[in-house]
PDB file of N, CA and C in Angstrom:
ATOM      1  N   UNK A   1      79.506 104.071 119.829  1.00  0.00           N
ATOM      2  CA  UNK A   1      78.576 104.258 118.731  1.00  0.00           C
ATOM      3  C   UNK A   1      77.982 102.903 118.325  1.00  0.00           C
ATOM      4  N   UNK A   2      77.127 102.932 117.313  1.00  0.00           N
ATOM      5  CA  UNK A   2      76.434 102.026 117.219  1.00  0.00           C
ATOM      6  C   UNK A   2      76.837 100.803 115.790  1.00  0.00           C
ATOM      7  N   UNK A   3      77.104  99.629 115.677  1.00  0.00           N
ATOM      8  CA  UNK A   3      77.020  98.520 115.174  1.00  0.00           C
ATOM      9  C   UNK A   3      76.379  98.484 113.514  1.00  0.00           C
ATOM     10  N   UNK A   4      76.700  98.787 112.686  1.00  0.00           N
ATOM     11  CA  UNK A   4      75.622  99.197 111.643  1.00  0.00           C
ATOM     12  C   UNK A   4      75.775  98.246 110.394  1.00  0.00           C
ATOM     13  N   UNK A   5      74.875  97.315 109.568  1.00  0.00           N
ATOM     14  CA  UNK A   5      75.378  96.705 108.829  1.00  0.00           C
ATOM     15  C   UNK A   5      74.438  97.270 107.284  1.00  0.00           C
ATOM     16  N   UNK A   6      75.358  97.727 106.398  1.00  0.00           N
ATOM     17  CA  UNK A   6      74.438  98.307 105.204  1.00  0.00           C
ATOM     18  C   UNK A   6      74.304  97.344 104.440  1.00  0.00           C
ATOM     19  N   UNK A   7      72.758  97.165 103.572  1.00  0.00           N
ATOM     20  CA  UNK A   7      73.081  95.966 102.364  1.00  0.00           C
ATOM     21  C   UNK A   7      72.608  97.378 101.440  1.00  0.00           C
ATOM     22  N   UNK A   8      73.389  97.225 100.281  1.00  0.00           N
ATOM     23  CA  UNK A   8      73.002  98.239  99.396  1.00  0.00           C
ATOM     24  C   UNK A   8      74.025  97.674  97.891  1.00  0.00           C
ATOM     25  N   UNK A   9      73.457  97.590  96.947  1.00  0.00           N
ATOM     26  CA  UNK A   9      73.868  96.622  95.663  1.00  0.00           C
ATOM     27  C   UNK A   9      74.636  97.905  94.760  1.00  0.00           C
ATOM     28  N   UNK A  10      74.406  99.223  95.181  1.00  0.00           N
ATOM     29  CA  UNK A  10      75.076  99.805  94.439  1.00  0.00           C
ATOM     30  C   UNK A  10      76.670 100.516  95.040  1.00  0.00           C
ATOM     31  N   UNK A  11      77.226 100.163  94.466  1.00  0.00           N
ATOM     32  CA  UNK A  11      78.801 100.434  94.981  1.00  0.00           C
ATOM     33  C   UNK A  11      79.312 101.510  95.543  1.00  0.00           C
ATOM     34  N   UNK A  12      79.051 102.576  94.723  1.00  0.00           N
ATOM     35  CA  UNK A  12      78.852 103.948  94.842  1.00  0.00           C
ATOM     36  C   UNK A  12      78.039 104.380  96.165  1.00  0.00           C
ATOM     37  N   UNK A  13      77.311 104.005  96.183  1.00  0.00           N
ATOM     38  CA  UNK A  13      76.413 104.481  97.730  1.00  0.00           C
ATOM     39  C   UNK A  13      76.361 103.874  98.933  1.00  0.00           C
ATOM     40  N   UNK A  14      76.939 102.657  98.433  1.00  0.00           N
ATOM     41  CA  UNK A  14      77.682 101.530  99.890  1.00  0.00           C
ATOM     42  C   UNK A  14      78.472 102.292 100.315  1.00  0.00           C
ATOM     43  N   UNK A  15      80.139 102.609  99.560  1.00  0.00           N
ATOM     44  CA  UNK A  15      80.946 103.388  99.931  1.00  0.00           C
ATOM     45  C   UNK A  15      80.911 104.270 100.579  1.00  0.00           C
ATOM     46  N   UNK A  16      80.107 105.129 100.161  1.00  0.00           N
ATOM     47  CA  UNK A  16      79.590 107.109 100.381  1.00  0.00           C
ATOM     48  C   UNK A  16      78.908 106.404 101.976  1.00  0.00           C
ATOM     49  N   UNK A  17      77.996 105.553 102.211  1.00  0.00           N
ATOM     50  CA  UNK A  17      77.357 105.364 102.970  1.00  0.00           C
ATOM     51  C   UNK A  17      78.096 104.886 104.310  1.00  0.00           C
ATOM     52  N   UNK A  18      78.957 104.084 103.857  1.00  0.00           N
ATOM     53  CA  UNK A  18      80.248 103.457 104.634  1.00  0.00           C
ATOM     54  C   UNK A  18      80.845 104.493 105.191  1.00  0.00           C
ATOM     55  N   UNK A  19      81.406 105.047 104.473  1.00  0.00           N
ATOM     56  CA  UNK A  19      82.766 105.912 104.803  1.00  0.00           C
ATOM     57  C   UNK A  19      81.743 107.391 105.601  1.00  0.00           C
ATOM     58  N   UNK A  20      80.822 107.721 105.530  1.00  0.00           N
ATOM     59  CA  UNK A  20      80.265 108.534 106.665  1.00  0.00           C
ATOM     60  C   UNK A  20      79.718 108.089 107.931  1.00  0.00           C
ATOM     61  N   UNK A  21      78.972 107.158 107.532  1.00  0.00           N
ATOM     62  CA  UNK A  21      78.962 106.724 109.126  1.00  0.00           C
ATOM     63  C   UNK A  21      80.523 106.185 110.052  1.00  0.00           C
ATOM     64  N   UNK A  22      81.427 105.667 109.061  1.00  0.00           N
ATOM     65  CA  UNK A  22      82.302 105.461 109.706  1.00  0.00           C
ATOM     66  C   UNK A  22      82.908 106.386 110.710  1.00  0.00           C
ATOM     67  N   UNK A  23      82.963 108.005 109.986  1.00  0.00           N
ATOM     68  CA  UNK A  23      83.413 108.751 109.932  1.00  0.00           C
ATOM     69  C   UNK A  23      82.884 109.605 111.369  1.00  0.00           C
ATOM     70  N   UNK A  24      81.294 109.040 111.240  1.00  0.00           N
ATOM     71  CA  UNK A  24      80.709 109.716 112.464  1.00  0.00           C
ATOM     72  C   UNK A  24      80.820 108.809 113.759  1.00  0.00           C
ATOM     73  N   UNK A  25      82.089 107.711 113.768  1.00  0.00           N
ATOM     74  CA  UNK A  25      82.218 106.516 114.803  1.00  0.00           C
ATOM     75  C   UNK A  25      81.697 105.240 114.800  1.00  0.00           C
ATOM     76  N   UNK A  26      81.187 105.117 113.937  1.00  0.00           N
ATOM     77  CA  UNK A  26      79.913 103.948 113.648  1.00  0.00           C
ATOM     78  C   UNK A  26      81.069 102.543 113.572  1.00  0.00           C
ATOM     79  N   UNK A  27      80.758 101.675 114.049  1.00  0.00           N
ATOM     80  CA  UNK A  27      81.477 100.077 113.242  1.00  0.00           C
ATOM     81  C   UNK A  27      80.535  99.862 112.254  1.00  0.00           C
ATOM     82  N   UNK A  28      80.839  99.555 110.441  1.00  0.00           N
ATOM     83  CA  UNK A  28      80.133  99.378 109.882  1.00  0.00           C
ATOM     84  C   UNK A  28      80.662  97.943 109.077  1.00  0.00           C
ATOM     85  N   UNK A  29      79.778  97.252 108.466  1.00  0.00           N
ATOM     86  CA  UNK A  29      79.832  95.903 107.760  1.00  0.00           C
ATOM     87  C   UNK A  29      78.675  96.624 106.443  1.00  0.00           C
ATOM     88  N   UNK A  30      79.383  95.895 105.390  1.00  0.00           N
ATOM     89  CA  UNK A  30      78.768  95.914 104.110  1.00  0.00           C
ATOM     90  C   UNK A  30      78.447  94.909 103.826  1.00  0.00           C
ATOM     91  N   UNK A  31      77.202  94.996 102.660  1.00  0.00           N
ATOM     92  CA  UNK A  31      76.880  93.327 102.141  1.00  0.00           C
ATOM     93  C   UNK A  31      76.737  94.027 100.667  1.00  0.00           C
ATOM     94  N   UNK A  32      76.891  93.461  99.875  1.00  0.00           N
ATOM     95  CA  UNK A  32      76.107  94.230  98.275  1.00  0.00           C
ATOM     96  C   UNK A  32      75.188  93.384  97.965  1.00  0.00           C
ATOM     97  N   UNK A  33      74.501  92.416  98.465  1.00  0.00           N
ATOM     98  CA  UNK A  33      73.525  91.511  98.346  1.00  0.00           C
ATOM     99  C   UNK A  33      72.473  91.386  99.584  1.00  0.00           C
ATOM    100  N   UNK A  34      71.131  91.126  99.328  1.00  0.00           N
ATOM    101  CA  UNK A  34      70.370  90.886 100.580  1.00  0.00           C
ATOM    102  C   UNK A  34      70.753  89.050 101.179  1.00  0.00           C
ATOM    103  N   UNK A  35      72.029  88.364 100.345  1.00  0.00           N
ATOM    104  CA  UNK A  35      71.968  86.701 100.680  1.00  0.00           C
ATOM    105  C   UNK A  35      73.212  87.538 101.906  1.00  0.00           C
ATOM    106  N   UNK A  36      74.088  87.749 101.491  1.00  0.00           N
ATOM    107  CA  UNK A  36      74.945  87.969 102.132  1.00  0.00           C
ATOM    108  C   UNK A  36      74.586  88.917 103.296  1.00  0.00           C
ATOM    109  N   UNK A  37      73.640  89.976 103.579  1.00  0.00           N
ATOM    110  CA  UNK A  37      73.853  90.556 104.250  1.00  0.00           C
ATOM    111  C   UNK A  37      72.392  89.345 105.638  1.00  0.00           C
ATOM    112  N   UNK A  38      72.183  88.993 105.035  1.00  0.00           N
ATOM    113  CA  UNK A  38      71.534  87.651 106.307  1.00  0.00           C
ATOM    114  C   UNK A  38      72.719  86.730 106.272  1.00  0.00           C
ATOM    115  N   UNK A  39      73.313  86.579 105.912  1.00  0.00           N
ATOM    116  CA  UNK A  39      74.586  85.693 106.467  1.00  0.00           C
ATOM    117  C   UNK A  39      75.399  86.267 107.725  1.00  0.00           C
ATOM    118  N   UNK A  40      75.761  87.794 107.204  1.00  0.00           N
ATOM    119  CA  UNK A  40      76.047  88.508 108.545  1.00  0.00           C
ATOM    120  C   UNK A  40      75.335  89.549 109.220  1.00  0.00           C
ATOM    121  N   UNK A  41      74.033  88.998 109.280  1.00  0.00           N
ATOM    122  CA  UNK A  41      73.227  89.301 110.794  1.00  0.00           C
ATOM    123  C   UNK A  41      73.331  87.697 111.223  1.00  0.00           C
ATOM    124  N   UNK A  42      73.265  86.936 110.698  1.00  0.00           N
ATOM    125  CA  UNK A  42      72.958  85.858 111.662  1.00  0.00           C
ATOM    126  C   UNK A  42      74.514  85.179 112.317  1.00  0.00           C
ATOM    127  N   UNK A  43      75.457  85.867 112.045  1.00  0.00           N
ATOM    128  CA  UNK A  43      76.734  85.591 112.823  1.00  0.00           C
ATOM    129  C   UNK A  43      77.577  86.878 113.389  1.00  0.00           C
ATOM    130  N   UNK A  44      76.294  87.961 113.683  1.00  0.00           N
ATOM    131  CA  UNK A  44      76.677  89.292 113.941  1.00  0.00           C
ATOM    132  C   UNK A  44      75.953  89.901 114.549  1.00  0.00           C
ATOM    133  N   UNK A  45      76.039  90.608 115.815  1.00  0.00           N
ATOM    134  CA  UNK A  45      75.320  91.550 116.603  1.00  0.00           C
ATOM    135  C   UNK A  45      75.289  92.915 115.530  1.00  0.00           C
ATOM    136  N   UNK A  46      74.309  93.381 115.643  1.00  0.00           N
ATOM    137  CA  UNK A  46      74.521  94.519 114.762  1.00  0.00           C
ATOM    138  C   UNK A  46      73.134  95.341 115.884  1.00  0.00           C
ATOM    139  N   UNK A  47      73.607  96.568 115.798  1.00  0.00           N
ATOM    140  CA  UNK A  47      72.064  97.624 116.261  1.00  0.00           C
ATOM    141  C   UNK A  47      71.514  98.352 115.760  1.00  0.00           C
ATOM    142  N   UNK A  48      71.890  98.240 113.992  1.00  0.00           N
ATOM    143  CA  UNK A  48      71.106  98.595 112.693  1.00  0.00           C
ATOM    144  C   UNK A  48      71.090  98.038 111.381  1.00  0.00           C
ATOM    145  N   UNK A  49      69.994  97.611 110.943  1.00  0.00           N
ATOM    146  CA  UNK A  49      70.198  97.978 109.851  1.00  0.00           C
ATOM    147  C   UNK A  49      70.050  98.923 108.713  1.00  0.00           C
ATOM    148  N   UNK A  50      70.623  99.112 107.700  1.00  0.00           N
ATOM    149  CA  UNK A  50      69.867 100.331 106.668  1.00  0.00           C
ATOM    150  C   UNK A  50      70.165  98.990 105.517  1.00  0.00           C
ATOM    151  N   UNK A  51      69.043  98.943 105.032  1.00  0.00           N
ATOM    152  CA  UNK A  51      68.912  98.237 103.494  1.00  0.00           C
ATOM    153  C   UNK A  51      68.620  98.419 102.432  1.00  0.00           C
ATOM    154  N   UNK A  52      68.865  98.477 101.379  1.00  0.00           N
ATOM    155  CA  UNK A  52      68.351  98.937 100.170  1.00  0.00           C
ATOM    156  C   UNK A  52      66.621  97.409  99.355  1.00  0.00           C
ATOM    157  N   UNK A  53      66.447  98.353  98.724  1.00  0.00           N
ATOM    158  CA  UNK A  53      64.700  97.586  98.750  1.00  0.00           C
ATOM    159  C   UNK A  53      65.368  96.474  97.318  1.00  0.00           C
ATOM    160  N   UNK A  54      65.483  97.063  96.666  1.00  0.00           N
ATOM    161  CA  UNK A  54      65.995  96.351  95.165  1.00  0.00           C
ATOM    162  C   UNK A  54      68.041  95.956  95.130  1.00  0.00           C
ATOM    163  N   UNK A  55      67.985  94.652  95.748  1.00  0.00           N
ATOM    164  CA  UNK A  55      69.188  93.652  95.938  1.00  0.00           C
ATOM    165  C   UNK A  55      69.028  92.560  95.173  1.00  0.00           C
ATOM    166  N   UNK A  56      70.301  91.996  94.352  1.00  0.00           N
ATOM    167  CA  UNK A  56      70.090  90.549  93.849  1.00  0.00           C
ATOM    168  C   UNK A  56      69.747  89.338  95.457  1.00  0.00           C
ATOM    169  N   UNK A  57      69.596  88.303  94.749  1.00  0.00           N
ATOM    170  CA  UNK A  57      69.667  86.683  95.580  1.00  0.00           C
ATOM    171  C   UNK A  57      68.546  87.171  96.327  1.00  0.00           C
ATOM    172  N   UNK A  58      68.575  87.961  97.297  1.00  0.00           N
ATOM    173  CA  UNK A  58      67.423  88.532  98.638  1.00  0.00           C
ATOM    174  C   UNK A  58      66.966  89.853  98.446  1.00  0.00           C
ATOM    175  N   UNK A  59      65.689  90.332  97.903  1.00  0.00           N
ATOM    176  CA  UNK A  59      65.223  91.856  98.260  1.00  0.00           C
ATOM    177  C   UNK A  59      65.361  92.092  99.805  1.00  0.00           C
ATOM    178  N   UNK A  60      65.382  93.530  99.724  1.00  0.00           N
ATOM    179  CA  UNK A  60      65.421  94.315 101.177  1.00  0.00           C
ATOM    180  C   UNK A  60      64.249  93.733 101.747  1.00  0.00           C
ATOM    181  N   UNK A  61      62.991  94.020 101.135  1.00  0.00           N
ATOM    182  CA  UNK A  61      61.419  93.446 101.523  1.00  0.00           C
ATOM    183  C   UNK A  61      61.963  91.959 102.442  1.00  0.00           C
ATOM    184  N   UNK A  62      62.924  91.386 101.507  1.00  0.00           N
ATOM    185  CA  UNK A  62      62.998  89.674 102.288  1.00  0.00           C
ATOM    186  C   UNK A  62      63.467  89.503 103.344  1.00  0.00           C
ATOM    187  N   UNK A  63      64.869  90.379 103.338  1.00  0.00           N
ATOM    188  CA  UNK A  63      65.648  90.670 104.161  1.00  0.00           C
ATOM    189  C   UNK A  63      64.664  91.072 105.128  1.00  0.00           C
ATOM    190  N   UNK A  64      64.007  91.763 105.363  1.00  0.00           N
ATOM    191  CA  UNK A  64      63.578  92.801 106.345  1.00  0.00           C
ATOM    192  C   UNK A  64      62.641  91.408 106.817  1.00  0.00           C
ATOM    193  N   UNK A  65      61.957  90.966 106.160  1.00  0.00           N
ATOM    194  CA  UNK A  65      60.820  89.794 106.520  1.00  0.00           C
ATOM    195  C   UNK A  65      61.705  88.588 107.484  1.00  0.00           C
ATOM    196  N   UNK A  66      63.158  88.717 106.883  1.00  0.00           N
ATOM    197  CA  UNK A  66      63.732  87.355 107.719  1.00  0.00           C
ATOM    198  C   UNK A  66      64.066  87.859 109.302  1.00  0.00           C
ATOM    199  N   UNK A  67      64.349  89.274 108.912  1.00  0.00           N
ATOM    200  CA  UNK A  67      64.893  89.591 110.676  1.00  0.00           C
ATOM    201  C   UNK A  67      63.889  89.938 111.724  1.00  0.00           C
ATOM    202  N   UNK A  68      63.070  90.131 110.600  1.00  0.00           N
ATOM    203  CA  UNK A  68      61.248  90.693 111.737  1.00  0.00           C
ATOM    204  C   UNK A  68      60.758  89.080 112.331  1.00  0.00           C
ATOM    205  N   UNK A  69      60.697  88.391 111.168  1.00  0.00           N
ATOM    206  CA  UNK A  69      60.234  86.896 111.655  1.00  0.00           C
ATOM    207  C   UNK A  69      61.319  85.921 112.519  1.00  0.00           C
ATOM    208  N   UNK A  70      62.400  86.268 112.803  1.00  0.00           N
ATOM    209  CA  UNK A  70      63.306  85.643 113.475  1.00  0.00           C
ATOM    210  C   UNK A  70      63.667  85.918 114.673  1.00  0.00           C
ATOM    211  N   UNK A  71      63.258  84.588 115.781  1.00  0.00           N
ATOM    212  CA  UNK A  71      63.339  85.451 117.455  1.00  0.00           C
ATOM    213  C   UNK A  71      64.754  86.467 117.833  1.00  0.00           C
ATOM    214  N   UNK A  72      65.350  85.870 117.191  1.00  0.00           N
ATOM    215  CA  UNK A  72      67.082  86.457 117.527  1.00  0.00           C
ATOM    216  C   UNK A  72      67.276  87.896 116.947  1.00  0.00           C
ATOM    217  N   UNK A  73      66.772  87.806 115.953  1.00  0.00           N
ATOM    218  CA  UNK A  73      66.734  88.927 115.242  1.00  0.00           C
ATOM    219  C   UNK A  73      65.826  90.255 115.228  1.00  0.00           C
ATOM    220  N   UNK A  74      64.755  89.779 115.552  1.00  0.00           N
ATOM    221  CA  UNK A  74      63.707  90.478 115.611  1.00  0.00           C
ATOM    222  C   UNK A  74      63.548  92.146 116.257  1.00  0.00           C
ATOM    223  N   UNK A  75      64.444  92.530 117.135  1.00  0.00           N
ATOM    224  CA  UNK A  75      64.598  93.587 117.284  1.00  0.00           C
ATOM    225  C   UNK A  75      65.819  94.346 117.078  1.00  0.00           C
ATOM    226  N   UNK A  76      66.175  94.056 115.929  1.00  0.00           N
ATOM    227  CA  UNK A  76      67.353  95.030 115.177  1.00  0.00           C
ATOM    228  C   UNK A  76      66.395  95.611 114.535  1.00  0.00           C
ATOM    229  N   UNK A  77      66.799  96.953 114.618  1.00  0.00           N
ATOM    230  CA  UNK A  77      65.832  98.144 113.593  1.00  0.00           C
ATOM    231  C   UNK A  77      66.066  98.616 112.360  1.00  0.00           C
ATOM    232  N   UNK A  78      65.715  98.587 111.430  1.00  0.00           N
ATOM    233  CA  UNK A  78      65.811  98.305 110.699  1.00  0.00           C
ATOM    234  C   UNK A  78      65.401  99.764 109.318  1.00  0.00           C
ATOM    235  N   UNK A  79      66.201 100.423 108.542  1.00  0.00           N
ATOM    236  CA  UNK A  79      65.659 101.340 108.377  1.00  0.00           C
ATOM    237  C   UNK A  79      66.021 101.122 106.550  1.00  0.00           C
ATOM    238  N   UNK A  80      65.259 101.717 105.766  1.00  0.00           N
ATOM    239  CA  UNK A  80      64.813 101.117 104.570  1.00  0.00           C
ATOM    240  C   UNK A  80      65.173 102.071 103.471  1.00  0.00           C
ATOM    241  N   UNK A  81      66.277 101.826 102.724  1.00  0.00           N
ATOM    242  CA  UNK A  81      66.723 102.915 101.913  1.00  0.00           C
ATOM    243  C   UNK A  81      66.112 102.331 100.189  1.00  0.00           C
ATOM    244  N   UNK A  82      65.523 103.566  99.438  1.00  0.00           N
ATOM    245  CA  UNK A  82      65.203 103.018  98.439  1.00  0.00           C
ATOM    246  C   UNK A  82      64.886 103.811  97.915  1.00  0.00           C
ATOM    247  N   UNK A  83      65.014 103.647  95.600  1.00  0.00           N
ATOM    248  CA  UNK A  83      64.523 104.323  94.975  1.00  0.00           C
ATOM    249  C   UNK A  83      62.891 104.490  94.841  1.00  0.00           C
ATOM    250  N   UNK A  84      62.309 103.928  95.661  1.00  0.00           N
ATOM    251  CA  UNK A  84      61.044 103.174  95.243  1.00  0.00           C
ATOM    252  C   UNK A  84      59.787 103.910  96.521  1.00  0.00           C
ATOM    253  N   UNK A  85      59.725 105.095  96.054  1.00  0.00           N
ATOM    254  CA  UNK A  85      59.087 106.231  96.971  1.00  0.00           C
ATOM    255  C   UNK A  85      57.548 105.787  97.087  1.00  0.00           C
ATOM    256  N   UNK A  86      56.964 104.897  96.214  1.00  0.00           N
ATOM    257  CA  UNK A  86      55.145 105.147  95.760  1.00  0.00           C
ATOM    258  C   UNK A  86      55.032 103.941  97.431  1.00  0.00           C
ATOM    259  N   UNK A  87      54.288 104.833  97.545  1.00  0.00           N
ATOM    260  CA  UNK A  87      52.919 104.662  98.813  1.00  0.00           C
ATOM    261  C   UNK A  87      53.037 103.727  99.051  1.00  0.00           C
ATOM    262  N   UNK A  88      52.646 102.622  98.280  1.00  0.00           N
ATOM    263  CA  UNK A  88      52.122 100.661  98.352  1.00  0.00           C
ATOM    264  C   UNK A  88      53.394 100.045  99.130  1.00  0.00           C
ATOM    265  N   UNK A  89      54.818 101.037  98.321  1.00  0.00           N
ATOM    266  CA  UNK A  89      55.801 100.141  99.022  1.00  0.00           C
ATOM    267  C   UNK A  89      56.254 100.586 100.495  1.00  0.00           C
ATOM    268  N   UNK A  90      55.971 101.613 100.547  1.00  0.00           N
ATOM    269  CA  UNK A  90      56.326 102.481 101.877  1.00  0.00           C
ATOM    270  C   UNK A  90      55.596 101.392 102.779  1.00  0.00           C
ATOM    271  N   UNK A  91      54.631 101.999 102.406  1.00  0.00           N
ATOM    272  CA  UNK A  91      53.330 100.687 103.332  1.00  0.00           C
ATOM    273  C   UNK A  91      53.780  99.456 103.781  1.00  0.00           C
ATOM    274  N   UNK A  92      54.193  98.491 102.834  1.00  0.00           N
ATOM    275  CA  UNK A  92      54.682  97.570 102.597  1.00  0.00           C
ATOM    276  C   UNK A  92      55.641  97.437 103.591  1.00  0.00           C
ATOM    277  N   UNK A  93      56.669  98.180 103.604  1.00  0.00           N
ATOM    278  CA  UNK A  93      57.875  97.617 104.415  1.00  0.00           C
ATOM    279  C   UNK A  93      57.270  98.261 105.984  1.00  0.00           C
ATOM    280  N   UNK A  94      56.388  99.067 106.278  1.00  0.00           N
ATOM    281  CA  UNK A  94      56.419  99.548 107.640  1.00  0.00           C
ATOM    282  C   UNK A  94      55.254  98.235 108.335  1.00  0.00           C
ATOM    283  N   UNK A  95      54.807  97.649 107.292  1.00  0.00           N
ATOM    284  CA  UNK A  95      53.932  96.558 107.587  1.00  0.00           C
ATOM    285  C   UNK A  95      54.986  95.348 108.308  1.00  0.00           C
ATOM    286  N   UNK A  96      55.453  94.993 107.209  1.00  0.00           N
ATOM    287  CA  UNK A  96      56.648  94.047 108.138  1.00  0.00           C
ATOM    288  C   UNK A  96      57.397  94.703 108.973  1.00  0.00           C
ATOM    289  N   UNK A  97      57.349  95.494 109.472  1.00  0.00           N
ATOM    290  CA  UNK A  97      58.109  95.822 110.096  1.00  0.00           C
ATOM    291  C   UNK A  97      59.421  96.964 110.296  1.00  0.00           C
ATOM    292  N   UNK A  98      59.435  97.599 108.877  1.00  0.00           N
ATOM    293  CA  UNK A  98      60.505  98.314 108.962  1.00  0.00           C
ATOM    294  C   UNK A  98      60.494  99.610 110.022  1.00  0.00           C
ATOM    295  N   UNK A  99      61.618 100.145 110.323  1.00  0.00           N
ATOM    296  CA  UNK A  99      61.628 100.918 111.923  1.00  0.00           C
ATOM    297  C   UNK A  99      61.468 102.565 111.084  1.00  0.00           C
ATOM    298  N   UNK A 100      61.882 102.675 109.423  1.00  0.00           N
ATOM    299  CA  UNK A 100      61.928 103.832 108.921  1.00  0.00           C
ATOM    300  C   UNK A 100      62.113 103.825 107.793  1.00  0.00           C
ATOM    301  N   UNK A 101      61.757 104.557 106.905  1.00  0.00           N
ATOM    302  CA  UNK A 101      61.881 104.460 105.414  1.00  0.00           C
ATOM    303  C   UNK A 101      62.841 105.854 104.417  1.00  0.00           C
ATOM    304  N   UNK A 102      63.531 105.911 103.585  1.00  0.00           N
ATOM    305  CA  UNK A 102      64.212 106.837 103.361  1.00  0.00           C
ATOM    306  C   UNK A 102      64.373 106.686 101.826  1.00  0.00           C
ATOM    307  N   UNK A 103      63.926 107.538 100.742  1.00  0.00           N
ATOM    308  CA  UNK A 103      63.691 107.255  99.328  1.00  0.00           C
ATOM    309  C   UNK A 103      64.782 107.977  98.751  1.00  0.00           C
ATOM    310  N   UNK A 104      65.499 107.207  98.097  1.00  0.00           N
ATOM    311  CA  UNK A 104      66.523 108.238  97.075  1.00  0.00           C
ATOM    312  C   UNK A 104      66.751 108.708  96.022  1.00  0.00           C
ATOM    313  N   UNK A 105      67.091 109.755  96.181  1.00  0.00           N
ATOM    314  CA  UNK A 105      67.645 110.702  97.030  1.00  0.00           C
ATOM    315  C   UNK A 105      67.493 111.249  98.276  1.00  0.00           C
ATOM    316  N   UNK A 106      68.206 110.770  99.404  1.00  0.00           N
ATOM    317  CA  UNK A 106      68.279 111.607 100.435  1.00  0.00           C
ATOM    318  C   UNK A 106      69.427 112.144 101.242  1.00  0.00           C
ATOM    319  N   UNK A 107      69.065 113.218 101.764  1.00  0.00           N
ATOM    320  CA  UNK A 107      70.396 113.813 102.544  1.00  0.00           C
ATOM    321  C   UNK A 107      71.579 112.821 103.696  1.00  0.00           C
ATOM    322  N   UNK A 108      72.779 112.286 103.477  1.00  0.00           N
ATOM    323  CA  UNK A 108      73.124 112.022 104.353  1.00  0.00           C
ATOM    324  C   UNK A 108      72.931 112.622 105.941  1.00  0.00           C
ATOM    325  N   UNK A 109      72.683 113.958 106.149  1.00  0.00           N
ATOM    326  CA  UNK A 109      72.688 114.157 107.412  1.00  0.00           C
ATOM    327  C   UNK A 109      71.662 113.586 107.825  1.00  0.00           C
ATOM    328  N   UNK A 110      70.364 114.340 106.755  1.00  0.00           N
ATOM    329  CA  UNK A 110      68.851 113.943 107.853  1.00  0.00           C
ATOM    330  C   UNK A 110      68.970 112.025 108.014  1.00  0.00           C
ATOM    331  N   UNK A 111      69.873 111.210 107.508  1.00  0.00           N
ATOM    332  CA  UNK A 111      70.144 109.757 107.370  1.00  0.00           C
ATOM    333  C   UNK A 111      70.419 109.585 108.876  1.00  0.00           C
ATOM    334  N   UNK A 112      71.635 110.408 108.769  1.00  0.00           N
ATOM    335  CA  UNK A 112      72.795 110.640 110.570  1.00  0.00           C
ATOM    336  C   UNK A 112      71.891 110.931 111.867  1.00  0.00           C
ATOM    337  N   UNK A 113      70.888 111.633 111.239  1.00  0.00           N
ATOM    338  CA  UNK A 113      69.853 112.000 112.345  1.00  0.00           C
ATOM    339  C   UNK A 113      69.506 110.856 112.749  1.00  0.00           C
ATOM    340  N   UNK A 114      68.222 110.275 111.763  1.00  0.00           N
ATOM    341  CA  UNK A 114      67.609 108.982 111.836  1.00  0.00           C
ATOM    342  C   UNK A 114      68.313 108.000 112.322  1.00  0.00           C
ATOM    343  N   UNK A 115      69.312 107.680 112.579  1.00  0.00           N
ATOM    344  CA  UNK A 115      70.116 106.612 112.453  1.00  0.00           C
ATOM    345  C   UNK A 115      70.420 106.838 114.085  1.00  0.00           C
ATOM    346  N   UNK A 116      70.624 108.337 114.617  1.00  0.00           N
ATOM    347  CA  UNK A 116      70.711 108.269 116.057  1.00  0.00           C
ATOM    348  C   UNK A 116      69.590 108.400 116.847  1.00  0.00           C
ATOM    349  N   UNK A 117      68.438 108.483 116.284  1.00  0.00           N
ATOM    350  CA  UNK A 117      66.794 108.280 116.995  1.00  0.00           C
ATOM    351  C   UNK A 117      66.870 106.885 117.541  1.00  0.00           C
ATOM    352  N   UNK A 118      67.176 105.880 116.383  1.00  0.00           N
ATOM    353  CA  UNK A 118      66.454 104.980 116.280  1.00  0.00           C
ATOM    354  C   UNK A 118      67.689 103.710 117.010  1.00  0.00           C
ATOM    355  N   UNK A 119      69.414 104.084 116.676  1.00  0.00           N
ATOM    356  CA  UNK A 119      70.011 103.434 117.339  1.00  0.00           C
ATOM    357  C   UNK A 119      70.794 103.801 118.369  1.00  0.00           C
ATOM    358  N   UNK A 120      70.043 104.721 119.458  1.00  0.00           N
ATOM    359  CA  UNK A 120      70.438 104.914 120.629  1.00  0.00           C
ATOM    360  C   UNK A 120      71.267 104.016 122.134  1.00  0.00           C
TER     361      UNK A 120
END
């Protein structure tokens, strides 16, 4: 299975988020910050990310900007979890680069789906 590193600032949905993919075989790494979770991509193979948009130290937006703009990094895919549904931002992250976008509330499964499209 696939390598997965979540940054997501809220505890509650790191966990929930953790403990299912785990569950579905996944190796997973947590960050609750966007500083920390570029600390471990850049000393970590990973073959996803899922990020949350609104993180202290680093937004997801930044995050997502450092791994799109970075040769090493640049093709980890990257999929974009967030309360923040309006248009501009959707836009926004598929502009830099994001591989998929997912507004919350959403279903863990249709997540499980996405997550095996994209990290095959």
């Amino acid at each position: 299975m696939a390598k997965i590193l979540v940054a997501e600032d809220e505890r509650m949905m790191l966990k929930s988020l953790s403990f299912k993919l785990s569950k579905e075989g996944h190796e997973v790494d947590t960050a609750e910050n966007g500083r920390d979770a570029w600390e471990l991509i850049q000393r970590n193979k990973y073959d996803l990310v899922l990020a949350d948009i609104i993180m202290p130290f680093v937004t997801g937006m930044e995050l997502l900007e450092r791994i799109k703009n970075n040769p090493s990094t640049k093709d980890i895919p990257v999929i974009m979890l967030t309360a923040l549904g309006q248009e501009d931002t959707v836009l926004q992250a598929f502009e830099i680069g994001a591989d998929d976008f997912m507004t919350k509330p959403f279903s863990p499964n249709e997540l499980l789906v996405r997550i095996r499209k994209i990290a095959q």
